[in-house]
C-alpha atoms as a PDB file:
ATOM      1  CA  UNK A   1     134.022 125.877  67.691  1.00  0.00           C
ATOM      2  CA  UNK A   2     135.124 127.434  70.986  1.00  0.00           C
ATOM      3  CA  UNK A   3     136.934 126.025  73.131  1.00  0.00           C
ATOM      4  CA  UNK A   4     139.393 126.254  76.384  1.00  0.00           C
ATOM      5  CA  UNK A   5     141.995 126.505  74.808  1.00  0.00           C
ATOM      6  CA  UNK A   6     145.579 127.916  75.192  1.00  0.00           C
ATOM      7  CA  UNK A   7     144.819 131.122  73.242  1.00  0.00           C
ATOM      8  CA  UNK A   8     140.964 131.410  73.923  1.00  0.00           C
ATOM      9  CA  UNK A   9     141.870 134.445  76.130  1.00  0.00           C
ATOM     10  CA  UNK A  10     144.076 135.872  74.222  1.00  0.00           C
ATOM     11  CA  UNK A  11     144.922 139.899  74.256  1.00  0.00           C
ATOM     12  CA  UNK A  12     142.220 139.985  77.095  1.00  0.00           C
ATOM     13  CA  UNK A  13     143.114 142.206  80.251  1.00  0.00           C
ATOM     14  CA  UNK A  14     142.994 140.527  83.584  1.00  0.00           C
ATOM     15  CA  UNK A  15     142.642 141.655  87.435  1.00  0.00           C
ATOM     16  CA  UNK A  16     143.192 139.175  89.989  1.00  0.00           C
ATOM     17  CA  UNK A  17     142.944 140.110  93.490  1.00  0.00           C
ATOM     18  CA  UNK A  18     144.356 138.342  95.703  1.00  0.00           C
ATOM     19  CA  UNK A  19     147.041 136.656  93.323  1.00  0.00           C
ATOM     20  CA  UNK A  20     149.456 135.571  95.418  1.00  0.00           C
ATOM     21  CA  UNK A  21     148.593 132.623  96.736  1.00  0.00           C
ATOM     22  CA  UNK A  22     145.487 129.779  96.545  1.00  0.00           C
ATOM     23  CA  UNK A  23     142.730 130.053  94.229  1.00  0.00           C
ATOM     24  CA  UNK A  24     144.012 133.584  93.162  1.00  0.00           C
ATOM     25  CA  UNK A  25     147.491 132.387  92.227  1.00  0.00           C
ATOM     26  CA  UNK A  26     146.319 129.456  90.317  1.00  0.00           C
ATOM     27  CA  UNK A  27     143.351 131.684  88.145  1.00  0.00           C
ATOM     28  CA  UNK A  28     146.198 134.759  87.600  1.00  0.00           C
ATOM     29  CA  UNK A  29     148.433 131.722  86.382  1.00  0.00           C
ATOM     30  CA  UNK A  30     145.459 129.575  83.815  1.00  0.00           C
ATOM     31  CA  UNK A  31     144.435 132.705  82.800  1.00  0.00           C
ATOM     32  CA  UNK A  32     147.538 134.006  81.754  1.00  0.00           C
ATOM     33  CA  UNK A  33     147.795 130.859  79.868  1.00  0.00           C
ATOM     34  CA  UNK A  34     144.709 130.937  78.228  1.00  0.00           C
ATOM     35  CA  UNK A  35     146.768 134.447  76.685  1.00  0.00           C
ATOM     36  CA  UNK A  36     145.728 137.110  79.230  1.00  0.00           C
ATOM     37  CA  UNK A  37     147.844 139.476  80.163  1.00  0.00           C
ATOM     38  CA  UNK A  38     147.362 140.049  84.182  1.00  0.00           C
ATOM     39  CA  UNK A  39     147.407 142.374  86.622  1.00  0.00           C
ATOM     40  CA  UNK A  40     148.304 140.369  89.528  1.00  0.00           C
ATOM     41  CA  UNK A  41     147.131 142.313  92.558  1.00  0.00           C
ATOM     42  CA  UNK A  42     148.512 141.592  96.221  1.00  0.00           C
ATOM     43  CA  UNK A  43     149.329 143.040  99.547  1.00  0.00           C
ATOM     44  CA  UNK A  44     152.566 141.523  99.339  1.00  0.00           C
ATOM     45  CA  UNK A  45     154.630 142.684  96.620  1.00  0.00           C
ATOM     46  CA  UNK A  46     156.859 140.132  96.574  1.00  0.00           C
ATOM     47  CA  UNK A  47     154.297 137.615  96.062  1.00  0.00           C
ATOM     48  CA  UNK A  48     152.580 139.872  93.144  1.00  0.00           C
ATOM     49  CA  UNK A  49     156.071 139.834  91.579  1.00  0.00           C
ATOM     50  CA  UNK A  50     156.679 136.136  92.122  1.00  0.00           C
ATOM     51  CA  UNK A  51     152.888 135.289  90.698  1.00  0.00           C
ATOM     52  CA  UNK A  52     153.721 137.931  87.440  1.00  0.00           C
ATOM     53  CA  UNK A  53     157.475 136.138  87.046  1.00  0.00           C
ATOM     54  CA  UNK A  54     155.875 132.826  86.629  1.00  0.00           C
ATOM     55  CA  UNK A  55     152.741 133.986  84.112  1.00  0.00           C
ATOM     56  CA  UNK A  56     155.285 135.718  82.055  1.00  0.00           C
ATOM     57  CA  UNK A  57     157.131 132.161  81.810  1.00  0.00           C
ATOM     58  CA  UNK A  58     153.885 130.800  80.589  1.00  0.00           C
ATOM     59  CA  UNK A  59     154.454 133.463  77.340  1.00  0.00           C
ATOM     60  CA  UNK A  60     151.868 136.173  78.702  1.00  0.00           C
ATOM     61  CA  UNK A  61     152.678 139.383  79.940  1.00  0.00           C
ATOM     62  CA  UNK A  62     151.868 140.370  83.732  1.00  0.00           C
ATOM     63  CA  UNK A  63     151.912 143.221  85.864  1.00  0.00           C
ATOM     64  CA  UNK A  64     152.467 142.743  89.772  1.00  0.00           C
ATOM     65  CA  UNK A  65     150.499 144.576  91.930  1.00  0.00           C
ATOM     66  CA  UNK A  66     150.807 145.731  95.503  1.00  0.00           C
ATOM     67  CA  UNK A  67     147.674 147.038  97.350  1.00  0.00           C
ATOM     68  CA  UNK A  68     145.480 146.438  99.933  1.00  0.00           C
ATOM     69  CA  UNK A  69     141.929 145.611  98.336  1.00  0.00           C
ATOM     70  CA  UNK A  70     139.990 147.533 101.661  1.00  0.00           C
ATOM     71  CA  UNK A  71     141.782 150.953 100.818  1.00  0.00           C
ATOM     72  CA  UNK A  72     140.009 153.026  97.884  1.00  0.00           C
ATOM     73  CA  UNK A  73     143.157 154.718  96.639  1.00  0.00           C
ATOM     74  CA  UNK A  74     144.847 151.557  96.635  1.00  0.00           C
ATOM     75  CA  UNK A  75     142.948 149.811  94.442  1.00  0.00           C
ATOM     76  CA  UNK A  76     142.236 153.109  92.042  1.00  0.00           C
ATOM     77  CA  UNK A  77     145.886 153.382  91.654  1.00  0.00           C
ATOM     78  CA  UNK A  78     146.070 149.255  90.471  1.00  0.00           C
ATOM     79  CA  UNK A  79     143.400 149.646  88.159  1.00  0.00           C
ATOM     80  CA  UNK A  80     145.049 152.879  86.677  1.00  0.00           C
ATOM     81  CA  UNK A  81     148.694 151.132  86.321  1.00  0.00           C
ATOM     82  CA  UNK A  82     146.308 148.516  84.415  1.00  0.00           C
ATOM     83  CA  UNK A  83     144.941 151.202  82.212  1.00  0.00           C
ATOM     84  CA  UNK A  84     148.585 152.961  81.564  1.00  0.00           C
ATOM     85  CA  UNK A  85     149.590 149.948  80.974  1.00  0.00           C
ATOM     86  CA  UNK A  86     147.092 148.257  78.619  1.00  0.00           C
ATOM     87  CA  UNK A  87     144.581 150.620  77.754  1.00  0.00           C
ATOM     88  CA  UNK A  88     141.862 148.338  78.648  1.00  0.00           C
ATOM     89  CA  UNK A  89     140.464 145.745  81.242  1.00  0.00           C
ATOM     90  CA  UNK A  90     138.383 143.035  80.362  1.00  0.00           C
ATOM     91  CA  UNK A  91     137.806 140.354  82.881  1.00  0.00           C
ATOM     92  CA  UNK A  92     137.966 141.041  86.676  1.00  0.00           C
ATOM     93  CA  UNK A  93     138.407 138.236  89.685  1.00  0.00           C
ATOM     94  CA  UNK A  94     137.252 139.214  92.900  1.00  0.00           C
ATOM     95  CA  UNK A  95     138.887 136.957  95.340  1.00  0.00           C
ATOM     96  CA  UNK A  96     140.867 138.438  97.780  1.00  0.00           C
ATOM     97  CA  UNK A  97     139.990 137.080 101.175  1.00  0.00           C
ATOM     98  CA  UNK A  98     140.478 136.489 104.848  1.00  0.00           C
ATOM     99  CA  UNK A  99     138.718 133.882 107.473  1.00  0.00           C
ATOM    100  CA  UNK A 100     139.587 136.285 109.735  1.00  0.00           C
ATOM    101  CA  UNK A 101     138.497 135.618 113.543  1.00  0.00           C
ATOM    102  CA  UNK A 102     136.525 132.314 114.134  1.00  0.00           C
ATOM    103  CA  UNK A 103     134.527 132.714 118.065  1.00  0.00           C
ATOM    104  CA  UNK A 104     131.295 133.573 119.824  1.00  0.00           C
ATOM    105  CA  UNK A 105     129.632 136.543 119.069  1.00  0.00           C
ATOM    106  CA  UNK A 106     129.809 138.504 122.095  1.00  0.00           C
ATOM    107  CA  UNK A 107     133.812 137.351 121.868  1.00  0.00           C
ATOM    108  CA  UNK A 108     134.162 139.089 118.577  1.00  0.00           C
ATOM    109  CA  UNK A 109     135.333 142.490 118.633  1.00  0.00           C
ATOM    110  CA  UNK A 110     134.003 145.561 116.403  1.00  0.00           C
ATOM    111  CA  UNK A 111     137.707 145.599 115.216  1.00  0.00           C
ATOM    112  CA  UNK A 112     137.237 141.579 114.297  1.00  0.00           C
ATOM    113  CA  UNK A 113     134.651 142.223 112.765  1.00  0.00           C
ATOM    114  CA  UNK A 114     135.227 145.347 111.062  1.00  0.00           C
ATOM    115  CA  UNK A 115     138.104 143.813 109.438  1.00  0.00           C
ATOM    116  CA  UNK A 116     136.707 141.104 107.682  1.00  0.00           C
ATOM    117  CA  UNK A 117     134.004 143.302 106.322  1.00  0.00           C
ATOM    118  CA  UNK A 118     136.911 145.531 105.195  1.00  0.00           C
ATOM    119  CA  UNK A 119     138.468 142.781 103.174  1.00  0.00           C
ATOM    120  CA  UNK A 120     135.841 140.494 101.491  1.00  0.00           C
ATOM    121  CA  UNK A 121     132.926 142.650 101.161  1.00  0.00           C
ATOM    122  CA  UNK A 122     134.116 146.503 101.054  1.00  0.00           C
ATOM    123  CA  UNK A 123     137.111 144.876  99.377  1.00  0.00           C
ATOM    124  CA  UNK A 124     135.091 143.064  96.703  1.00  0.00           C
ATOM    125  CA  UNK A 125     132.629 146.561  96.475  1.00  0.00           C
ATOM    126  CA  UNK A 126     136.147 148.783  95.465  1.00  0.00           C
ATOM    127  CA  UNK A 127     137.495 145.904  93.024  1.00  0.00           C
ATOM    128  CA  UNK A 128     134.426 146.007  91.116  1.00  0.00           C
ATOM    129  CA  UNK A 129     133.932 149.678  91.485  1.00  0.00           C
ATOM    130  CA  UNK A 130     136.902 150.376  90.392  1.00  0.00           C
ATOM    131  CA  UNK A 131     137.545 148.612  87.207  1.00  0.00           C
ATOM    132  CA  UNK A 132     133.694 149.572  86.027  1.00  0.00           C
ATOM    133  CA  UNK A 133     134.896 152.619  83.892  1.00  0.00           C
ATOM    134  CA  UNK A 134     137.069 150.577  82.221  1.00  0.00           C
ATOM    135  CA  UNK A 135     134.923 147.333  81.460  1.00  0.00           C
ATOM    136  CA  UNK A 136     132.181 149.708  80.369  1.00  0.00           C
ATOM    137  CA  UNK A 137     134.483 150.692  77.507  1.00  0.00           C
ATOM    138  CA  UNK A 138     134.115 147.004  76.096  1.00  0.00           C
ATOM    139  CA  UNK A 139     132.492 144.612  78.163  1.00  0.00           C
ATOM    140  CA  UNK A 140     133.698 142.026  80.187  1.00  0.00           C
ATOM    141  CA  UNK A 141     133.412 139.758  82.757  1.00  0.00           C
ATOM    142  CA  UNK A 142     133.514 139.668  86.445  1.00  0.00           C
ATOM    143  CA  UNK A 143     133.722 136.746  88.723  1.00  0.00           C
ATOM    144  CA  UNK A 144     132.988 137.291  92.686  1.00  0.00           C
ATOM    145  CA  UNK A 145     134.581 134.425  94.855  1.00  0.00           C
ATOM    146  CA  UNK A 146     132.357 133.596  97.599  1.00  0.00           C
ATOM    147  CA  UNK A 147     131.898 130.217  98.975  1.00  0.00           C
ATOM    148  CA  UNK A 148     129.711 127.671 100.428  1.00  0.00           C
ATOM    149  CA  UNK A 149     129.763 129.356 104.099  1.00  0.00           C
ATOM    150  CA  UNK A 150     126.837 131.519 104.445  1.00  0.00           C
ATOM    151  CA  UNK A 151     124.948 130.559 101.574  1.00  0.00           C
ATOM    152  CA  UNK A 152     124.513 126.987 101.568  1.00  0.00           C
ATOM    153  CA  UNK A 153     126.298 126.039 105.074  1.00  0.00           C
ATOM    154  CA  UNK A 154     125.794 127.367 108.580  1.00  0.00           C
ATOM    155  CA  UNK A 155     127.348 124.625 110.840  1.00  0.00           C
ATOM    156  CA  UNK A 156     130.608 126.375 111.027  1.00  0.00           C
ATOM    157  CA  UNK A 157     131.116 127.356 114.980  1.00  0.00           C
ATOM    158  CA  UNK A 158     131.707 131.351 115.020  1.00  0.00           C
ATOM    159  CA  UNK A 159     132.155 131.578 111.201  1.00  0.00           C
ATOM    160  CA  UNK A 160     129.691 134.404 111.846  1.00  0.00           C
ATOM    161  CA  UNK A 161     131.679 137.409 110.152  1.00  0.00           C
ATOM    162  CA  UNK A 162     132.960 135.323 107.442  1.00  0.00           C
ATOM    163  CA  UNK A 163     129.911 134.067 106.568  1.00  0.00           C
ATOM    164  CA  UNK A 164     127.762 137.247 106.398  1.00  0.00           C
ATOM    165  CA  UNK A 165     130.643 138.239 104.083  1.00  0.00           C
ATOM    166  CA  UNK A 166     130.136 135.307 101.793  1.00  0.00           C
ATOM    167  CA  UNK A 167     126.270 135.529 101.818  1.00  0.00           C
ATOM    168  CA  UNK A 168     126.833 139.509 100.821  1.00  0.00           C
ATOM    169  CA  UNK A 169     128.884 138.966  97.879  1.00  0.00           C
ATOM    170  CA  UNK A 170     126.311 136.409  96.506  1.00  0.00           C
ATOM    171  CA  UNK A 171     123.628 139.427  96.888  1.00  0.00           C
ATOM    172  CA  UNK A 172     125.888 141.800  95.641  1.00  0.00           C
ATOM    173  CA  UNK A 173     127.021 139.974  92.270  1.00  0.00           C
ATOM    174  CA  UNK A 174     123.372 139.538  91.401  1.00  0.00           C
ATOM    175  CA  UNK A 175     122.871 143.404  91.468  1.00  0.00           C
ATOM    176  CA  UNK A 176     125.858 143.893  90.009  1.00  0.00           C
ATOM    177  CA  UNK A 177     124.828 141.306  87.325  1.00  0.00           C
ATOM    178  CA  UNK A 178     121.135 143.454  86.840  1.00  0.00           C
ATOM    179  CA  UNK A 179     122.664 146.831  86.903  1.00  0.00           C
ATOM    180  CA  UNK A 180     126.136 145.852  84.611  1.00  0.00           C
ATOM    181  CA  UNK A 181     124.221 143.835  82.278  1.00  0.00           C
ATOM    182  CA  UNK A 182     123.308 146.846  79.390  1.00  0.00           C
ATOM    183  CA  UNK A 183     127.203 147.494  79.262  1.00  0.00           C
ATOM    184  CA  UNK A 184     127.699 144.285  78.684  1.00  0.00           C
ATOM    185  CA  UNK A 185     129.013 142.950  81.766  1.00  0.00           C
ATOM    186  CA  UNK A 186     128.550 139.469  83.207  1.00  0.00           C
ATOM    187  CA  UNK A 187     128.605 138.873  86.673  1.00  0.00           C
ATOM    188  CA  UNK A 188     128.912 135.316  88.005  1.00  0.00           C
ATOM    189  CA  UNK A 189     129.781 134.230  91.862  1.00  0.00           C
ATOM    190  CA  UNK A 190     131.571 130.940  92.614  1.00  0.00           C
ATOM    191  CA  UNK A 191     131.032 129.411  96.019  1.00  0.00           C
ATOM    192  CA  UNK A 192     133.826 126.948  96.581  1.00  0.00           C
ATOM    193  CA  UNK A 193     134.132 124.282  99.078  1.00  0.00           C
ATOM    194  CA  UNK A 194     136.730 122.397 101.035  1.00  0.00           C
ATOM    195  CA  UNK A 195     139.780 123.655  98.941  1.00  0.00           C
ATOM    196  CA  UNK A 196     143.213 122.791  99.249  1.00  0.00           C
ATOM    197  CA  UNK A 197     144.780 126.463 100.147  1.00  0.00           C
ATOM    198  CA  UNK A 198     146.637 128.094 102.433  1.00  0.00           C
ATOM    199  CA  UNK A 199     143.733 130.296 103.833  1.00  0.00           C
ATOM    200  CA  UNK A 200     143.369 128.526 106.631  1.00  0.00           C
ATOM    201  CA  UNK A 201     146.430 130.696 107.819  1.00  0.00           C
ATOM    202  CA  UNK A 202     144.755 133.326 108.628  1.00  0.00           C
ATOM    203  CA  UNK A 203     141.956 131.638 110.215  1.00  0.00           C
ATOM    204  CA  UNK A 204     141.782 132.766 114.096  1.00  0.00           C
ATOM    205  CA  UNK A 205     140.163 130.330 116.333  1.00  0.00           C
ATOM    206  CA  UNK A 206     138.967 131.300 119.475  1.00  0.00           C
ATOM    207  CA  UNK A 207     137.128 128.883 122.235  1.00  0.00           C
ATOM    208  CA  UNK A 208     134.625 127.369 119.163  1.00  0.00           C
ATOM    209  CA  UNK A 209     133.329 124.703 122.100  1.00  0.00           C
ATOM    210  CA  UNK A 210     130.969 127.505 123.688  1.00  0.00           C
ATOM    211  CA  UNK A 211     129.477 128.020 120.025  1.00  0.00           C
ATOM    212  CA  UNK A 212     129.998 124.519 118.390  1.00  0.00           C
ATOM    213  CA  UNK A 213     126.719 122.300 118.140  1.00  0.00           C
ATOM    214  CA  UNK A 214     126.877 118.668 118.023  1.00  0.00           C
ATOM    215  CA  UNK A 215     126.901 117.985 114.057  1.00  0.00           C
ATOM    216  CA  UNK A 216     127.716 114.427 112.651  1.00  0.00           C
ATOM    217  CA  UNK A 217     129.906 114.586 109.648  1.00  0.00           C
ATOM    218  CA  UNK A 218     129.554 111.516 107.454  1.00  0.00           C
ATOM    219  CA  UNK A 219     132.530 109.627 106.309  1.00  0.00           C
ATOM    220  CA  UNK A 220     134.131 110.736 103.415  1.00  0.00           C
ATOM    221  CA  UNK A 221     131.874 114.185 103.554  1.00  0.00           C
ATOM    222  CA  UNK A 222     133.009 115.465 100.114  1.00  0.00           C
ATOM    223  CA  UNK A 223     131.069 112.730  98.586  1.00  0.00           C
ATOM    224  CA  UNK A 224     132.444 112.896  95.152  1.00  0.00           C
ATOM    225  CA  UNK A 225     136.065 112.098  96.115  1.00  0.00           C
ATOM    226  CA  UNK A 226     135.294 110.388  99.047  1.00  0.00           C
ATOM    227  CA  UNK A 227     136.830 113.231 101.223  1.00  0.00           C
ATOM    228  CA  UNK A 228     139.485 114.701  99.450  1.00  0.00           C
ATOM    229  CA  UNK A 229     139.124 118.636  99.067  1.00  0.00           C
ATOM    230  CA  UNK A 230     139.168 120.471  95.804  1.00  0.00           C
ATOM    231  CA  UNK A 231     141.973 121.937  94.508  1.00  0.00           C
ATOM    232  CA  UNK A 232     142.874 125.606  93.765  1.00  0.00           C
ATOM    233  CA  UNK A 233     143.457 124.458  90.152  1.00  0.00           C
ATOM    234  CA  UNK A 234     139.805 123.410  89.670  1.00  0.00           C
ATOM    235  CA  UNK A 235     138.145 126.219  90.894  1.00  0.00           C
ATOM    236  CA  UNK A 236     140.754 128.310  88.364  1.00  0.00           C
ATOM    237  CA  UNK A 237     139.512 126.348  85.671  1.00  0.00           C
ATOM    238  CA  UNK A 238     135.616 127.199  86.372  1.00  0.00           C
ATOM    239  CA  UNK A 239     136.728 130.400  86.797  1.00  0.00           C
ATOM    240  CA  UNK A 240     138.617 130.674  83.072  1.00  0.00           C
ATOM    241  CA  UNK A 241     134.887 129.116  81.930  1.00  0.00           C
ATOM    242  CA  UNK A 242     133.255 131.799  83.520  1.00  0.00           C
ATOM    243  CA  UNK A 243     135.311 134.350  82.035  1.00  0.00           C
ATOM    244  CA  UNK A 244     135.683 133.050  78.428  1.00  0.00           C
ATOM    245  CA  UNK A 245     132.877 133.127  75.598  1.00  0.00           C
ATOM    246  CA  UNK A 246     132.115 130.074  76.668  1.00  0.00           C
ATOM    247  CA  UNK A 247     129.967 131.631  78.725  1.00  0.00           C
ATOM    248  CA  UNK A 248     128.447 134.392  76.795  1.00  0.00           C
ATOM    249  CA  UNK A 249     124.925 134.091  77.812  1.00  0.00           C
ATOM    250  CA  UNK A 250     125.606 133.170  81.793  1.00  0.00           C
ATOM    251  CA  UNK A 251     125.309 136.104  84.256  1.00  0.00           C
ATOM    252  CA  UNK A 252     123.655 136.302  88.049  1.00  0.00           C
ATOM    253  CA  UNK A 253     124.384 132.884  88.120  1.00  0.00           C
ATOM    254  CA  UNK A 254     125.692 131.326  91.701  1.00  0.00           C
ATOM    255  CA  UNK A 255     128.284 128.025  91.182  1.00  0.00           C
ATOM    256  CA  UNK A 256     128.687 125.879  93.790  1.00  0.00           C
ATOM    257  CA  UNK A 257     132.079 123.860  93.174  1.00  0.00           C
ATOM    258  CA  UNK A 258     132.364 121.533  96.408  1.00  0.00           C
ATOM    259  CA  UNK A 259     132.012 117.641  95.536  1.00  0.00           C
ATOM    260  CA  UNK A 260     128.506 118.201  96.839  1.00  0.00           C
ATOM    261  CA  UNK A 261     129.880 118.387 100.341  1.00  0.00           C
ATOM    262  CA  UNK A 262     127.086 121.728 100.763  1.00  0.00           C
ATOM    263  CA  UNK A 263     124.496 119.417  99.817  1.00  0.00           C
ATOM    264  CA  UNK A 264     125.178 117.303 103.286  1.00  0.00           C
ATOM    265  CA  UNK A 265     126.309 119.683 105.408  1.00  0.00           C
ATOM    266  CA  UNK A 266     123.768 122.455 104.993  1.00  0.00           C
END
């Protein structure tokens, strides 16, 4: 019977963007547990080193990876250390990410925007495009990281950029799920919630009253732990489900992982 297990992943190839922190940190780590060996990709190198030391003290074998996921090049040259490395590349995790600037529209600047764009949708576009030659050799699985923001909630003041990212990669990994599916390739988003990471670090906001409409949160608005976000770990673990043979059959598929907080809030 199969199972998630410690070895269910075992001598599979790995790319995790965004690996050094959050959600990305915690998937490069479970799946390096499950057996796969990772390519732990970064724009910090000493995080990508730091995320690679700790998989490889969880018995799997890593590779740290410095690049930034907007540039082409960049990300051609990670997926060919992979490929020199390994010879293969099986599962893919898009997650790299930014918040980016939070404001009014006409506040927003072409460079604001342009740099969000650049990082969770062109950036998500190269991963994938990238490692394709390679999955096509065997088949594989790639999982997008979107979220609930701009698919199943608009209510965030001046989230505008972010959110037309979000709502882009959930279009995009159903095409890619259609057009990847005779190489056998599965595609599969996950739209997390109200998650216990550090991205909120990078979140810029700027005068969100002129934007901001009057919306009344409910107590406790994640109502399946009365308020308490999600952890990094969890969405990890859907991830590793989404990626294992567990899920053989599942591809296009959107998963919202949020305590139902979209389902209020929408």
């Amino acid at each position: 019977m199969r199972s998630l297990c410690k070895d269910s992943l075992k001598d599979r190839v790995a790319l995790v963007t965004g690996a050094g922190s959050g959600i990305g940190k915690a998937t490069a780590r479970l799946l390096g547990f499950a057996g796969a060996r990772i390519g732990a990709l970064t724009r910090d190198p000493a995080e990508a080193e730091q995320t690679a030391k700790e998989i490889r003290g969880l018995g799997s074998d890593a590779l740290a990876l410095t690049a930034d996921v907007s540039k082409a090049e960049q990300v051609a040259q990670a997926v060919e250390a992979i490929e020199h490395k390994w010879g293969r590349l099986d599962l893919v995790i898009a997650n790299a990410g930014i918040n980016g600037l939070w404001a009014a529209v006409d506040e927003i600047t072409e460079k604001d925007w342009d740099n969000v764009m650049d990082v969770n949708l062109k950036g998500t576009f190269l991963t994938v495009k990238s490692a394709v030659p390679l999955l096509k050799k065997g088949g594989g699985a790639v999982v997008i990281v979107s979220s609930v923001n701009g698919t199943r909630i608009f209510s965030n003041a001046g989230a505008s950029a972010y959110a037309a990212t979000k709502a882009a990669q959930l279009a995009f990994g159903r095409m890619m799920a259609l057009e990847l599916a005779k190489h056998g390739i599965r595609v599969n988003t996950v739209c997390p919630g109200s998650i216990d990471t550090s991205i909120d670090e990078n979140t810029t906001e700027q005068a969100l009253e002129k934007v901001r409409e009057p919306v009344a949160f409910p107590d406790g608005y994640i109502p399946l732990t009365n308020g308490k976000p999600g952890t990094a770990v969890q969405v990890a673990e859907l991830i590793w489900f989404l990626s294992s043979d567990l899920s053989a059959h599942i591809t296009g598929a959107e998963v919202f992982i949020d305590g139902a907080e979209s389902l209020l809030l929408g």
